[in-house]
C-alpha atoms as a PDB file:
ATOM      1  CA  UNK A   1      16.758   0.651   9.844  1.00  0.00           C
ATOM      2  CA  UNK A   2      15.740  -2.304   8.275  1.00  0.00           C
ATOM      3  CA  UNK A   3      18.198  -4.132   5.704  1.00  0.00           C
ATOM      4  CA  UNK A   4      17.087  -5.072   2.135  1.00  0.00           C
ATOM      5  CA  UNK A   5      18.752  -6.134  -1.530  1.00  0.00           C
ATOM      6  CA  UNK A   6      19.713  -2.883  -3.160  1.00  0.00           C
ATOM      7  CA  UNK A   7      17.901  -4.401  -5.915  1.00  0.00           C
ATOM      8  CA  UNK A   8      14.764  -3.517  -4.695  1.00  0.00           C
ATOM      9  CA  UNK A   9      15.678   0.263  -4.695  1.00  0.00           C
ATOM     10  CA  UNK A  10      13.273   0.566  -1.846  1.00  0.00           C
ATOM     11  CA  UNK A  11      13.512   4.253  -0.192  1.00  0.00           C
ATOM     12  CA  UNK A  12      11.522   2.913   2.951  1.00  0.00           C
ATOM     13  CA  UNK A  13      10.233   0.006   4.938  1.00  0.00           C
ATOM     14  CA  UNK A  14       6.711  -0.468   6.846  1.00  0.00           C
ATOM     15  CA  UNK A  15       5.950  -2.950   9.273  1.00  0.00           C
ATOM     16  CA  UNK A  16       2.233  -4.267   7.849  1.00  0.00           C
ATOM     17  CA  UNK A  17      -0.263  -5.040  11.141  1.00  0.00           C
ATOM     18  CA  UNK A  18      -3.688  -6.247  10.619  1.00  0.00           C
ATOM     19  CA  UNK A  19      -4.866  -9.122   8.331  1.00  0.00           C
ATOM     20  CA  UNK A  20      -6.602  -6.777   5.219  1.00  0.00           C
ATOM     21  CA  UNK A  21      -3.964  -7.864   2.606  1.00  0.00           C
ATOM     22  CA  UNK A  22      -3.742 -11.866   3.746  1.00  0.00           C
ATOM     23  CA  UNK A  23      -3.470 -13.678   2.173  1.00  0.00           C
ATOM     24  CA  UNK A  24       0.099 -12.034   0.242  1.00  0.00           C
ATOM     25  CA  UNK A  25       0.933 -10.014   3.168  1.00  0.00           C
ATOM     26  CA  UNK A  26       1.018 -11.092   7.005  1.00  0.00           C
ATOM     27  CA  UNK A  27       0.678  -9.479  10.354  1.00  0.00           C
ATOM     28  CA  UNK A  28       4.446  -8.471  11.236  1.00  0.00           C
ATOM     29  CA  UNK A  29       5.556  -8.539   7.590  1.00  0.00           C
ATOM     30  CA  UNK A  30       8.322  -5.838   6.769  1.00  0.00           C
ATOM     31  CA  UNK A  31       7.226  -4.109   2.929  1.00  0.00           C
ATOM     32  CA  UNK A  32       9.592  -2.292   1.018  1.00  0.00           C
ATOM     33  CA  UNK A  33       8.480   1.113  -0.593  1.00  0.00           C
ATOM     34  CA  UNK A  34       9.700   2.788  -3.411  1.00  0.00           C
ATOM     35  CA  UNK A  35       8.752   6.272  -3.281  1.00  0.00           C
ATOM     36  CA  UNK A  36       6.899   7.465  -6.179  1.00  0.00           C
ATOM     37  CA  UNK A  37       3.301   9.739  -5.740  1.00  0.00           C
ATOM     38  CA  UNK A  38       1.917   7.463  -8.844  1.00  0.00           C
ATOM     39  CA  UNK A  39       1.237   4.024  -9.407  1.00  0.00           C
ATOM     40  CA  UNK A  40      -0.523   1.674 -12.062  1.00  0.00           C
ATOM     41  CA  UNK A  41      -3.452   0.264 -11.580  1.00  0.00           C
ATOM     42  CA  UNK A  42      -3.398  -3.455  -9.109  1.00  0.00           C
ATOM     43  CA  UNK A  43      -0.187  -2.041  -7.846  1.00  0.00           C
ATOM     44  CA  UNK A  44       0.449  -2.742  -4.054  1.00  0.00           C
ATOM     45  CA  UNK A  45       1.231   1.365  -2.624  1.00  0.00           C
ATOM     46  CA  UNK A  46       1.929   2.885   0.742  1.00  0.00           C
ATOM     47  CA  UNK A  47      -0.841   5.087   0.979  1.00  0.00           C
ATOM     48  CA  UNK A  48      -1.702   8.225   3.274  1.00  0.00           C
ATOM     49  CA  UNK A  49      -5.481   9.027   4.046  1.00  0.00           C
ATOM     50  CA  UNK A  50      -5.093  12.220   6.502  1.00  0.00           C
ATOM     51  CA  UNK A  51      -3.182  10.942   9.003  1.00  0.00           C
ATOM     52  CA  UNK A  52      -2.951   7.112   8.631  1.00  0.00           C
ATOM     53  CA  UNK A  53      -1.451   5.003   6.081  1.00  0.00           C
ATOM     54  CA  UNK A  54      -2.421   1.657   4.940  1.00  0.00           C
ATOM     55  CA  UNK A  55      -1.280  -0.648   2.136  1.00  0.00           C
ATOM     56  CA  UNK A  56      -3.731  -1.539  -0.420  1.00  0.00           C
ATOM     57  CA  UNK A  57      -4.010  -2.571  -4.352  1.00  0.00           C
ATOM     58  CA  UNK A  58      -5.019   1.188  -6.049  1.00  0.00           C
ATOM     59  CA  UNK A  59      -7.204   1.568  -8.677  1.00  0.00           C
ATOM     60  CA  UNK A  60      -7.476   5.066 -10.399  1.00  0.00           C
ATOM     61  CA  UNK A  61     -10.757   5.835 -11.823  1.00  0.00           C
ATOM     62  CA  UNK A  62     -11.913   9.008 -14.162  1.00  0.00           C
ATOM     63  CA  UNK A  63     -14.879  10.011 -10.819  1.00  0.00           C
ATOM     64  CA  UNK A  64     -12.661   7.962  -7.939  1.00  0.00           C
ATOM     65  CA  UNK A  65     -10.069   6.257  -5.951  1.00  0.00           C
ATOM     66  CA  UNK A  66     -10.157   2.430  -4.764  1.00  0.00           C
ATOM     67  CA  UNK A  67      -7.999   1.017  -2.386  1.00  0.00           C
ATOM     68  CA  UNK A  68      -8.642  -2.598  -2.456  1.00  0.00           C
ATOM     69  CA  UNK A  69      -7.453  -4.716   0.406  1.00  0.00           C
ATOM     70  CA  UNK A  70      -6.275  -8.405  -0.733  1.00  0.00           C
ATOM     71  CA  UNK A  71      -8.547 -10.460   1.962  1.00  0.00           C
ATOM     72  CA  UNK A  72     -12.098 -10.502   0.943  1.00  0.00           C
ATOM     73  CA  UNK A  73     -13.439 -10.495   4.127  1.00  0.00           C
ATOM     74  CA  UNK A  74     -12.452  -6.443   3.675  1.00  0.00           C
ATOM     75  CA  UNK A  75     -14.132  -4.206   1.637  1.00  0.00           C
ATOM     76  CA  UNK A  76     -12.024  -1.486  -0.630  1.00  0.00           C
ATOM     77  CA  UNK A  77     -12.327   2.174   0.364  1.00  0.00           C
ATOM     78  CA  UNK A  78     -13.440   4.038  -1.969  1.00  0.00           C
ATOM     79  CA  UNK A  79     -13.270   7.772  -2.949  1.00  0.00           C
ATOM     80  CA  UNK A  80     -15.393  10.401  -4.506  1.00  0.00           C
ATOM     81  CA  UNK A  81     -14.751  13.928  -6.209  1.00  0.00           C
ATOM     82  CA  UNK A  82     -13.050  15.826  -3.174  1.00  0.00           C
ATOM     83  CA  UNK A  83     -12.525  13.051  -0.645  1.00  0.00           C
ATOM     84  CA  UNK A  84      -9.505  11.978  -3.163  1.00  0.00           C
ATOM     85  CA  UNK A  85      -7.820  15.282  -2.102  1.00  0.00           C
ATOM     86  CA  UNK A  86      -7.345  13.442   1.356  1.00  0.00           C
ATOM     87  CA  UNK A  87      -5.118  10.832  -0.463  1.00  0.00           C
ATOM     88  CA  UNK A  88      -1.181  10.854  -0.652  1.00  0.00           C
ATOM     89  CA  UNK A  89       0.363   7.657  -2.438  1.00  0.00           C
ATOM     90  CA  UNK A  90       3.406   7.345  -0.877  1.00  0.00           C
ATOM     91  CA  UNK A  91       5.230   4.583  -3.150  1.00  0.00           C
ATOM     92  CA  UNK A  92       5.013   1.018  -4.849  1.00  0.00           C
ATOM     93  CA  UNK A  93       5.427  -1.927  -2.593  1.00  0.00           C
ATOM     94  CA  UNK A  94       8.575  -3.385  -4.457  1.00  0.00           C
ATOM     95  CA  UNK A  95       9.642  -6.466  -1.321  1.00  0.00           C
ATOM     96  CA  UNK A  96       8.637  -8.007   1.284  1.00  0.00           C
ATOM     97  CA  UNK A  97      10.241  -9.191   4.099  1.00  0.00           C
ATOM     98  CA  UNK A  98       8.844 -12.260   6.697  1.00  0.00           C
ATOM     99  CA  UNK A  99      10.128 -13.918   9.696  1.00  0.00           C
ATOM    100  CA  UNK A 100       9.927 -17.455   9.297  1.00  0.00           C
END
């Protein structure tokens, strides 16, 4: 269990790995999730593709999905027609936790 300000309202904490949303968030950060299956567009979200989750900026589109990492060097995922059915946000980033 990982401890964070009740402000936050958080229902669940993921430990990031990788460097695809460096520069904000680091390899070994702690992000807390609020669960919600809908976010606004830019928002940091937990998000399930079949089996895996990731943390990317989501961008809802009338024809597709885009989850944009926040390092360039990445490029965003994006998704088309049925391929969005393989998506599950599972909540807004709302903290972030670092060991200094």
């Amino acid at each position: 269990y990982d401890d964070v300000p009740s402000v936050w309202h958080a229902d669940f904490t993921l430990a990031c790995e990788g460097d695809s949303m460096l520069p904000r968030i680091q390899d070994g950060d702690v992000v807390a999730i609020r669960r919600t299956p809908n976010v606004e567009n830019g928002e940091i979200a937990a998000v399930r593709i079949d089996d895996e989750a990731t943390l990317k900026h989501v961008y809802h589109y009338p024809d597709r999905l885009v989850l944009q990492p926040e390092n360039t060097a990445y490029p965003p995922f994006v998704l088309i027609g049925e391929e969005i059915n393989r998506v599950a946000i599972e909540g807004r980033a709302v903290g972030l936790c670092r060991k200094l």
